[in-house]
Protein backbone atom coordinates (compact mmCIF):
# COMPACT_ATOMS: atom_id res chain seq x y z
CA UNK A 1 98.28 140.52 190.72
CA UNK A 2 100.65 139.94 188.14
CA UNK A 3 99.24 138.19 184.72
CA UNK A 4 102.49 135.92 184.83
CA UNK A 5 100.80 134.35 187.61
CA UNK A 6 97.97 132.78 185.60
CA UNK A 7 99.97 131.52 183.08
CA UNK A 8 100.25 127.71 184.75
CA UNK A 9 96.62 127.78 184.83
CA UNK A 10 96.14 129.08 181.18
CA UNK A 11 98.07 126.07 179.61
CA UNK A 12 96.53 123.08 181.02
CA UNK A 13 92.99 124.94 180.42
CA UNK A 14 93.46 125.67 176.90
CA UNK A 15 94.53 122.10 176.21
CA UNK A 16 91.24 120.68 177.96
CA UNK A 17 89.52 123.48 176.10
CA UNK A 18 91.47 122.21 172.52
CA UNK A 19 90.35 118.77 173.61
CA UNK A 20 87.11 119.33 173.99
CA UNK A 21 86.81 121.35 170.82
CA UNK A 22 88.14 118.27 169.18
CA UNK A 23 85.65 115.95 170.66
CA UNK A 24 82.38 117.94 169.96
CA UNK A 25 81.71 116.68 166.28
CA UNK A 26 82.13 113.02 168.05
CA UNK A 27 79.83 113.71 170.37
CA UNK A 28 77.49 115.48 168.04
CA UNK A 29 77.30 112.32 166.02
CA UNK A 30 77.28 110.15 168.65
CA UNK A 31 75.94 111.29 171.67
CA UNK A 32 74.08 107.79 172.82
CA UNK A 33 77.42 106.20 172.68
CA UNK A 34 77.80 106.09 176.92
CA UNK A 35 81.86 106.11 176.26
CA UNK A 36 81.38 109.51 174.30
CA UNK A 37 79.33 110.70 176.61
CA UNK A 38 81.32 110.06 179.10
CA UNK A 39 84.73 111.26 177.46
CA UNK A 40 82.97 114.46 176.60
CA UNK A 41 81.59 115.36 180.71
CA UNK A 42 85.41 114.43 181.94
CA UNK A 43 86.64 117.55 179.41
CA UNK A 44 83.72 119.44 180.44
CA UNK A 45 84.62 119.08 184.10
CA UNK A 46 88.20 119.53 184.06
CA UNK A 47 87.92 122.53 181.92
CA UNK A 48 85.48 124.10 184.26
CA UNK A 49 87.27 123.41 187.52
CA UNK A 50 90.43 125.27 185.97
CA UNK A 51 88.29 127.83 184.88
CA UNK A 52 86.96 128.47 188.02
CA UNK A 53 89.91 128.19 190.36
CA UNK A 54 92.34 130.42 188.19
CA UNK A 55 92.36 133.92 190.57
CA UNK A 56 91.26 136.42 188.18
CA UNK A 57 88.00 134.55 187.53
CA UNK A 58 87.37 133.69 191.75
CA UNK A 59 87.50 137.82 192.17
CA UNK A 60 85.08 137.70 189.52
CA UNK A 61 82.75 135.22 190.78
CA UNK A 62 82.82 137.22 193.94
CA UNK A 63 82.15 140.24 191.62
CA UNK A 64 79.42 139.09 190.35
CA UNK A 65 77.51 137.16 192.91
CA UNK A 66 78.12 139.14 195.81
CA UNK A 67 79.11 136.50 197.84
CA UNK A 68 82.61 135.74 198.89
CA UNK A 69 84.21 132.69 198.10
CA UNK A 70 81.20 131.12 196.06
CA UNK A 71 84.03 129.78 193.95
CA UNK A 72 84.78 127.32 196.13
CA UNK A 73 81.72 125.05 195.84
CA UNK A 74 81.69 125.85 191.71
CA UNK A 75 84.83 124.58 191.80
CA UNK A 76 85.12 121.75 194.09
CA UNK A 77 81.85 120.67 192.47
CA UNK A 78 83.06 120.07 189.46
CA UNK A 79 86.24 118.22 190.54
CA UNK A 80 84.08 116.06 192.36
CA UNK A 81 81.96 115.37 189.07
CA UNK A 82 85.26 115.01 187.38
CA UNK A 83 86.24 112.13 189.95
CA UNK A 84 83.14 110.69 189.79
CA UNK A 85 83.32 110.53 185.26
CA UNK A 86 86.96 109.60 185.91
CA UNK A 87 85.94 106.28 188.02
CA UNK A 88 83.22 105.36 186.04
CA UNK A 89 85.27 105.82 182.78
CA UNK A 90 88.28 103.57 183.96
CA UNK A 91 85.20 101.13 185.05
CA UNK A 92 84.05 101.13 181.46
CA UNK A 93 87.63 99.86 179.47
CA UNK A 94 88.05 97.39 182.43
CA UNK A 95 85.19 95.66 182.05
CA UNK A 96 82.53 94.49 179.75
CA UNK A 97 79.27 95.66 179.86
CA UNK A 98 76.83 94.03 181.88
CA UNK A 99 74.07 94.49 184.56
CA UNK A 100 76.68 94.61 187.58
CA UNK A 101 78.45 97.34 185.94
CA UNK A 102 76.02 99.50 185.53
CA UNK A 103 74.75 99.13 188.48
CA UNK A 104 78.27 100.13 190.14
CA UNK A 105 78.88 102.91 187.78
CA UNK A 106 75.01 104.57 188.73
CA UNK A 107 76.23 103.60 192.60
CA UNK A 108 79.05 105.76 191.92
CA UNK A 109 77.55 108.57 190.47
CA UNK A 110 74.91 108.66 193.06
CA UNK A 111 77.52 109.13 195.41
CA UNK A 112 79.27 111.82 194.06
CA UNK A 113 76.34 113.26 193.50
CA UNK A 114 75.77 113.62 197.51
CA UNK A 115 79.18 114.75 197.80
CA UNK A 116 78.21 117.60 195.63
CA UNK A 117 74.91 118.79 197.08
CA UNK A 118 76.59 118.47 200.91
CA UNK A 119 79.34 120.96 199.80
CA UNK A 120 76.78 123.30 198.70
CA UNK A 121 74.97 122.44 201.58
CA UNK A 122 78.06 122.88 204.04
CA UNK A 123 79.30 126.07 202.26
CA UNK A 124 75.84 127.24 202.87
CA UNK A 125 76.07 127.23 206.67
CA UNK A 126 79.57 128.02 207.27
CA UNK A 127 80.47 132.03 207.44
CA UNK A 128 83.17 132.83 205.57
CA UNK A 129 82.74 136.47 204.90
CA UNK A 130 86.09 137.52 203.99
CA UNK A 131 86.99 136.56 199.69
CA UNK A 132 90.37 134.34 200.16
CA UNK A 133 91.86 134.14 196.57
CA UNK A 134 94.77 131.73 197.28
CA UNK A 135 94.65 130.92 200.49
CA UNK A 136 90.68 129.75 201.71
CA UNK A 137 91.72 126.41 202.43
CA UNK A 138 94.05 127.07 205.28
CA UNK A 139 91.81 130.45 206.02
CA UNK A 140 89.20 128.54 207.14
CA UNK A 141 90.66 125.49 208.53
CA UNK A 142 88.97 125.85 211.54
CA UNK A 143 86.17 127.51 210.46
CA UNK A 144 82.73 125.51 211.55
CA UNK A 145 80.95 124.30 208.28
CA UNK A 146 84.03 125.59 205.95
CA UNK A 147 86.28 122.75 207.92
CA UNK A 148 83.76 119.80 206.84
CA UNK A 149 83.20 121.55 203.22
CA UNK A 150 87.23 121.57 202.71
CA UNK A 151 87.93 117.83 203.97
CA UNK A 152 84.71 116.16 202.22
CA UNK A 153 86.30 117.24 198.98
CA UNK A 154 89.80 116.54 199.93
CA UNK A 155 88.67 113.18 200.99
CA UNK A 156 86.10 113.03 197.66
CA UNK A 157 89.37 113.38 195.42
CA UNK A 158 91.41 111.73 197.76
CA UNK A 159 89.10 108.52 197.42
CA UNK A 160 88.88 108.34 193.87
CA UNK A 161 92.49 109.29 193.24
CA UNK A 162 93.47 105.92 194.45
CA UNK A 163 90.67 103.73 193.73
CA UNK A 164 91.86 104.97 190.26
CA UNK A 165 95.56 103.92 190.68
CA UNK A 166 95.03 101.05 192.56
CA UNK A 167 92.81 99.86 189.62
CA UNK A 168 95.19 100.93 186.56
CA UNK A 169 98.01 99.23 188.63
CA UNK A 170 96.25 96.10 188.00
CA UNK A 171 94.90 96.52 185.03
CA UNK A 172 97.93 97.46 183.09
CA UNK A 173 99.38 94.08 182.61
CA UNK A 174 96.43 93.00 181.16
CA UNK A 175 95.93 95.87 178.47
CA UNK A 176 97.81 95.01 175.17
CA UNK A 177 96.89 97.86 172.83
CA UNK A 178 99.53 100.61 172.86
CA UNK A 179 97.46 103.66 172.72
CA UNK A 180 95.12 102.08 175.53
CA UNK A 181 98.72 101.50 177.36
CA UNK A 182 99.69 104.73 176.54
CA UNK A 183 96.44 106.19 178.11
CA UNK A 184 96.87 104.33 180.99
CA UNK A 185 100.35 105.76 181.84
CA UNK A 186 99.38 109.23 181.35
CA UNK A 187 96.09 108.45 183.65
CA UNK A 188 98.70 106.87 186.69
CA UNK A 189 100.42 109.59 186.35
CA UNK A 190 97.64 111.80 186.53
CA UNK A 191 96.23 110.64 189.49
CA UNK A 192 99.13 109.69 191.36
CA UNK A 193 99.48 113.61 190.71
CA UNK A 194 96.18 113.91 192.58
CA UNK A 195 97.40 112.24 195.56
CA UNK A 196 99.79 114.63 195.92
CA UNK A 197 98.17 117.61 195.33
CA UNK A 198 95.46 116.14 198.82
CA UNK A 199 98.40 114.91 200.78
CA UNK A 200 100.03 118.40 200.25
CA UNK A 201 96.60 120.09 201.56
CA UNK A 202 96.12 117.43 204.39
CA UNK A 203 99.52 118.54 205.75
CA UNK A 204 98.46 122.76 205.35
CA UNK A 205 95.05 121.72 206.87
CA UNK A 206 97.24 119.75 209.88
CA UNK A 207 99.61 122.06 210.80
CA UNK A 208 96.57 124.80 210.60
CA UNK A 209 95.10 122.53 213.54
CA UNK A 210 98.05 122.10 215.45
CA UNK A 211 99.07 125.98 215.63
CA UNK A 212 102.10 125.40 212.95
CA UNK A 213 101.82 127.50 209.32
CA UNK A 214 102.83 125.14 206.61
CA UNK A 215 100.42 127.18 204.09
CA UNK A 216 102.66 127.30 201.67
CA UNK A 217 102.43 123.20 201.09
CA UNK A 218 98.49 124.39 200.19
CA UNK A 219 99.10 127.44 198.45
CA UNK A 220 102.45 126.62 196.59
CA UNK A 221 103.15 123.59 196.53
CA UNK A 222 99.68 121.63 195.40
CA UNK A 223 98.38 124.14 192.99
CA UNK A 224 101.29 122.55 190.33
CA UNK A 225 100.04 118.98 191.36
CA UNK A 226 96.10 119.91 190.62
CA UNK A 227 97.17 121.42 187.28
CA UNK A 228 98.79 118.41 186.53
CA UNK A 229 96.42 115.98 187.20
CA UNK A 230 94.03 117.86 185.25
CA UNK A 231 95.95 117.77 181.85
CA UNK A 232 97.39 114.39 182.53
CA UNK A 233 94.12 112.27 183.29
CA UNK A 234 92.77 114.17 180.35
CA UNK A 235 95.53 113.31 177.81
CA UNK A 236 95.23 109.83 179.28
CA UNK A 237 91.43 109.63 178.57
CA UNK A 238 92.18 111.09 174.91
CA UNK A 239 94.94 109.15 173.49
CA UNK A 240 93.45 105.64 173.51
CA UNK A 241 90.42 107.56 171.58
CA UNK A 242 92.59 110.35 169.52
CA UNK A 243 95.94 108.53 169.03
CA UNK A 244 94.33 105.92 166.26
CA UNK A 245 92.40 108.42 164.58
CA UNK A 246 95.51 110.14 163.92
CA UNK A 247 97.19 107.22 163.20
CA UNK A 248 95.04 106.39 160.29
CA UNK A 249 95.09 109.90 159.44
CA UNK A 250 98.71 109.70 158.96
CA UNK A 251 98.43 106.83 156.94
CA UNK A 252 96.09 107.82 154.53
CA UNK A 253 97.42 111.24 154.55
CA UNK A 254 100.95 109.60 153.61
CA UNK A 255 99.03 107.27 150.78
CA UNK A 256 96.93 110.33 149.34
CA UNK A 257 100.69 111.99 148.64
CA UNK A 258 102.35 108.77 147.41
CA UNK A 259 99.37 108.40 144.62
CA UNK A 260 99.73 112.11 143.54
CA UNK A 261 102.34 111.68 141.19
CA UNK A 262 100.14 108.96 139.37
CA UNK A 263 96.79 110.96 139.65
CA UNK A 264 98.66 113.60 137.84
CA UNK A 265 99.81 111.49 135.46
CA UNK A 266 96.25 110.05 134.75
CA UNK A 267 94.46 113.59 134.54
CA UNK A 268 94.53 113.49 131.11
CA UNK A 269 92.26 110.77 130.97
CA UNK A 270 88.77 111.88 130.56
CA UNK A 271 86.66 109.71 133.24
CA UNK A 272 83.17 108.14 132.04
CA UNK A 273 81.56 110.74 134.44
CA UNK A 274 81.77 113.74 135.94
CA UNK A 275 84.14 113.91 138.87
CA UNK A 276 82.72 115.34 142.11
CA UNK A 277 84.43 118.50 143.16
CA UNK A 278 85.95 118.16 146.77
CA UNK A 279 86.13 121.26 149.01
CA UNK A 280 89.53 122.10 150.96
CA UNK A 281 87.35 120.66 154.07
CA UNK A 282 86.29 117.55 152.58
CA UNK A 283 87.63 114.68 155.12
CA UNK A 284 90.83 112.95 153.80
CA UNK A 285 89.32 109.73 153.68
CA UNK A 286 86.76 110.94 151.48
CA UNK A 287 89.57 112.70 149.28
CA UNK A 288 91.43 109.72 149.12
CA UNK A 289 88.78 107.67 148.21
CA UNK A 290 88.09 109.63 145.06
CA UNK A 291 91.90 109.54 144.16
CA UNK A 292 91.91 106.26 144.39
CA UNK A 293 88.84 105.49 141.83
CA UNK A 294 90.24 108.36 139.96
CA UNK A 295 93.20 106.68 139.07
CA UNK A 296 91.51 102.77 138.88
CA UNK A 297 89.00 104.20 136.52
CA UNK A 298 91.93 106.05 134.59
CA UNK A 299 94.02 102.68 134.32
CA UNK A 300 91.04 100.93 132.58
CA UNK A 301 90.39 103.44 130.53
CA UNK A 302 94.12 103.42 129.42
CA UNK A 303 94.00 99.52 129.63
CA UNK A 304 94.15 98.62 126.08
CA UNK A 305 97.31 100.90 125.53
CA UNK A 306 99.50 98.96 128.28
CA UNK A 307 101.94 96.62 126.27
CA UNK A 308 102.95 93.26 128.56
CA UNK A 309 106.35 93.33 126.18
CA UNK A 310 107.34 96.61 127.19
CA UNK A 311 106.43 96.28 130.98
CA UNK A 312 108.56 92.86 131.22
CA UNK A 313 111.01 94.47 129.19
CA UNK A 314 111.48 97.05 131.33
CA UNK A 315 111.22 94.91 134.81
CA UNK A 316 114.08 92.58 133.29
CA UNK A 317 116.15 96.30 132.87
CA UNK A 318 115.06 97.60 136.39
CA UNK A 319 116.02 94.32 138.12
CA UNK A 320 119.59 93.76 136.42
CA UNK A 321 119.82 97.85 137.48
CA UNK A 322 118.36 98.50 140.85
CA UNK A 323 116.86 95.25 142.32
CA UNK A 324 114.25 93.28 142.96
CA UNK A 325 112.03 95.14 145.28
CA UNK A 326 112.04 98.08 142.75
CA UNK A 327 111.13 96.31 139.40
CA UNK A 328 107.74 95.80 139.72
CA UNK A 329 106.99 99.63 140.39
CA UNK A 330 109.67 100.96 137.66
CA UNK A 331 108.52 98.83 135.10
CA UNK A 332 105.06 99.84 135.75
CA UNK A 333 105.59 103.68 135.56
CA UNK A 334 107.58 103.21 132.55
CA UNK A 335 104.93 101.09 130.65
CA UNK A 336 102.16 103.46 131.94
CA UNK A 337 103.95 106.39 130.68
CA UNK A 338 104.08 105.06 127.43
CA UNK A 339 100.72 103.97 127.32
CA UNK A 340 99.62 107.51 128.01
CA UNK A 341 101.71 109.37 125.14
CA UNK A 342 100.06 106.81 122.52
CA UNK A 343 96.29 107.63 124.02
CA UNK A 344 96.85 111.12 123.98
CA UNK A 345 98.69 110.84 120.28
CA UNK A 346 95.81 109.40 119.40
CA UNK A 347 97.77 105.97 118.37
CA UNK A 348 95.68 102.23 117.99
CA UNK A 349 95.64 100.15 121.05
CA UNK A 350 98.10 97.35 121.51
CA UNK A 351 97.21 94.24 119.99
CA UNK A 352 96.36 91.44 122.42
CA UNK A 353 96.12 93.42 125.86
CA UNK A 354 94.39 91.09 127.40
CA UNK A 355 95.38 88.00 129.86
CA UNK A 356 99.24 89.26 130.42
CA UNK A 357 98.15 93.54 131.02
CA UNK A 358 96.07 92.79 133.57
CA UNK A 359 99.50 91.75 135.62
CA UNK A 360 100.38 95.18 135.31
CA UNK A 361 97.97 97.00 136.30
CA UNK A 362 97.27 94.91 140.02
CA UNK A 363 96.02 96.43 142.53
CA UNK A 364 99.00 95.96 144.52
CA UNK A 365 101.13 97.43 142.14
CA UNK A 366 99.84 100.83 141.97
CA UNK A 367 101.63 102.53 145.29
CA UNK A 368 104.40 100.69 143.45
CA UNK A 369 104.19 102.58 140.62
CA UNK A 370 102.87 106.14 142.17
CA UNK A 371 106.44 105.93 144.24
CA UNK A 372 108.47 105.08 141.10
CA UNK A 373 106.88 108.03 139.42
CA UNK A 374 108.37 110.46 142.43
CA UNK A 375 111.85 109.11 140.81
CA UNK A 376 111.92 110.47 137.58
CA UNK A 377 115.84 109.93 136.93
CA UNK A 378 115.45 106.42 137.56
CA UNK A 379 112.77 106.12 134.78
CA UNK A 380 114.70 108.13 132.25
CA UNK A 381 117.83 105.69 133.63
CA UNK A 382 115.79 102.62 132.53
CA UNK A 383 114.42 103.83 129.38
CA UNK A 384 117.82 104.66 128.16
CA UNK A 385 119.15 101.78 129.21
CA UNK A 386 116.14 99.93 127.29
CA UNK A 387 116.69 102.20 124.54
CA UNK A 388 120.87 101.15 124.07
CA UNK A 389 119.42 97.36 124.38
CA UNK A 390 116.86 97.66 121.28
CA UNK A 391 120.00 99.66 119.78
CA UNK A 392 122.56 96.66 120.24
CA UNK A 393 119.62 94.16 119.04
CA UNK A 394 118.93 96.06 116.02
CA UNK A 395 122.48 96.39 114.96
CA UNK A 396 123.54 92.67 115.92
């Protein structure tokens, strides 16, 4: 058996497997949540039915066990659990909560929950003595017991497969968030996928019954479709959960490295108290946080050294030289920077800060003036500039 051979089914595993990873401290912290909960079984599932069918670990079920093909009710158990989460999932951002849906969604797993104990009951009865790695399904087409075992999950999967797309088809006008959209795409997809992989078996099992060997549709051609599904419906189940985490990841991330320049500027503040030391591992939110009241505490601190004069001095230089949308910031790193060689100097506040400083130093302003500090040709631009205006004064 060549290991090249199990490389389709290692992919779309060790992305479930990433997945789930990814979605343990959620669940950890929030286990009661039913949408969690839920989230977390569908990874479990999937994961575990690619596990299972991949052919090195069916010859080592049979291995282990002793009994041929017990595989195939591991595995076709858990893709029927995986229907059943994937239903009740799609049921649950459809609708709001209430007393009829819960009543639907414990109908449903009820259900699937028969489905599950009569393929362990069918497998039970039927004698299939001889392991079939790739090819039980068409093996045993007409095998009494195995026959019923095969179809009930075909027609398991089958069933939910397009109770699934006929229910995102009609939902998907009505969903306006993009990452739920984009969820709901990669779920269609997913179990359109589905459809294919049963109507690819249905034919194999059909031609088995009518003395015509089309087992390459079950052992070729569906195998693709199954993997498929299995990473689609799962990326579609993740995004509208992972894709605004990481949104707001990127965004912070990209505001915790537009404030550096300014946080380094403002280390040589001493704060009031000592700063909390955060690990590598600290969350970013967390880090940013602390940057953030590093560098307000820092700018009151330095509050009485700001001069209004020089700040509007230099925003009248930055505007005549690079525009309005740039003033505010420029004018703003140059006045802090100047501010921050008197405190360290050890120089007397400026007189008057109040009423105009505080114009400076908005809130608003402070990205402003964090970017302007990336630019430090532009500031040394404007203070020259300023400089050969005072020069011109002083000589006129």
């Amino acid at each position: 058996m060549s290991p090249s051979f199990h490389i389709p089914y290692i992919l779309p595993t060790a992305l479930l497997a990433f997945a789930l990873v990814l979605k343990l401290p959620t669940f950890l912290r929030a286990s009661r949540d039913p949408d969690v909960r839920a989230t977390t079984l569908l990874l479990i599932w999937a994961t575990a039915v690619l596990v299972v069918i991949t052919p090195v670990n069916i010859e080592r079920l049979n291995d282990l066990t002793g009994v041929p093909n017990i595989a195939s009710p591991w595995a076709y158990s858990f893709l029927t659990a995986f229907c059943a989460t994937g239903l009740t999932m799609i049921m649950r951002w459809r609708e709001p909560p209430s007393v009829g849906r819960r009543r639907r969604i414990r109908r449903i797993y009820w259900i699937y929950a028969g489905v599950v104990a009569v393929l362990w009951l069918t497998f039970i009865l039927a004698d299939v003595p001889t392991a079939r790695i790739y090819d039980l399904d068409t093996y045993y087409a007409g095998t009494p017991w195995m026959r019923e075992h095969i179809l009930l999950y075909i027609a398991a999967h089958t069933v939910s497969s397009f109770v699934a797309v006929s229910m995102l088809w009609k939902w998907f006008p009505e969903v306006a968030n993009r990452w739920l959209k984009a969820g709901v795409v990669f779920l269609q997809l997913g179990f359109a996928s589905g459809l294919v992989f049963d109507g690819a078996k249905l034919a194999a099992l059909g031609a088995r019954w009518s003395g015509h060997d089309w087992d390459a549709l079950s052992t070729r051609a569906a195998p693709p479709f199954a993997l498929l599904e299995a990473a689609l419906v799962a990326l579609g189940f993740i995004v509208p959960q992972a894709g605004p985490f990481l949104q707001k990841w990127v965004r912070e991330r990209r505001e915790y490295r537009r404030l550096a320049p300014l946080w380094h500027a403002l280390r040589i503040i001493t704060p009031a108290a000592a700063e909390a030391r955060f690990g590598p591992w600290t969350p970013l939110d967390l880090r940013l946080l602390q940057r953030r009241q590093r560098i307000h505490d820092a700018l009151r601190m330095l509050g009485p050294y700001v001069d209004p004069a020089l700040y509007q001095q230099a925003r009248e230089t930055a505007q005549a030289g690079y525009g309005v949308p740039n003033a505010d910031g420029v004018a703003g790193a140059v006045t802090i920077s100047a501010a921050i060689r008197i405190y360290q100097q050890g120089g007397p506040p400026v007189a008057h800060p109040q009423g105009p400083r505080g114009g400076v130093l908005m809130d608003d302003r402070i990205e402003g003036i964090a970017s302007a500090l990336h630019r430090p040709r532009i500031l040394h631009d404007v203070h020259r500039r300023m400089t050969s205006t005072e020069s011109a004064r002083n000589h006129g």
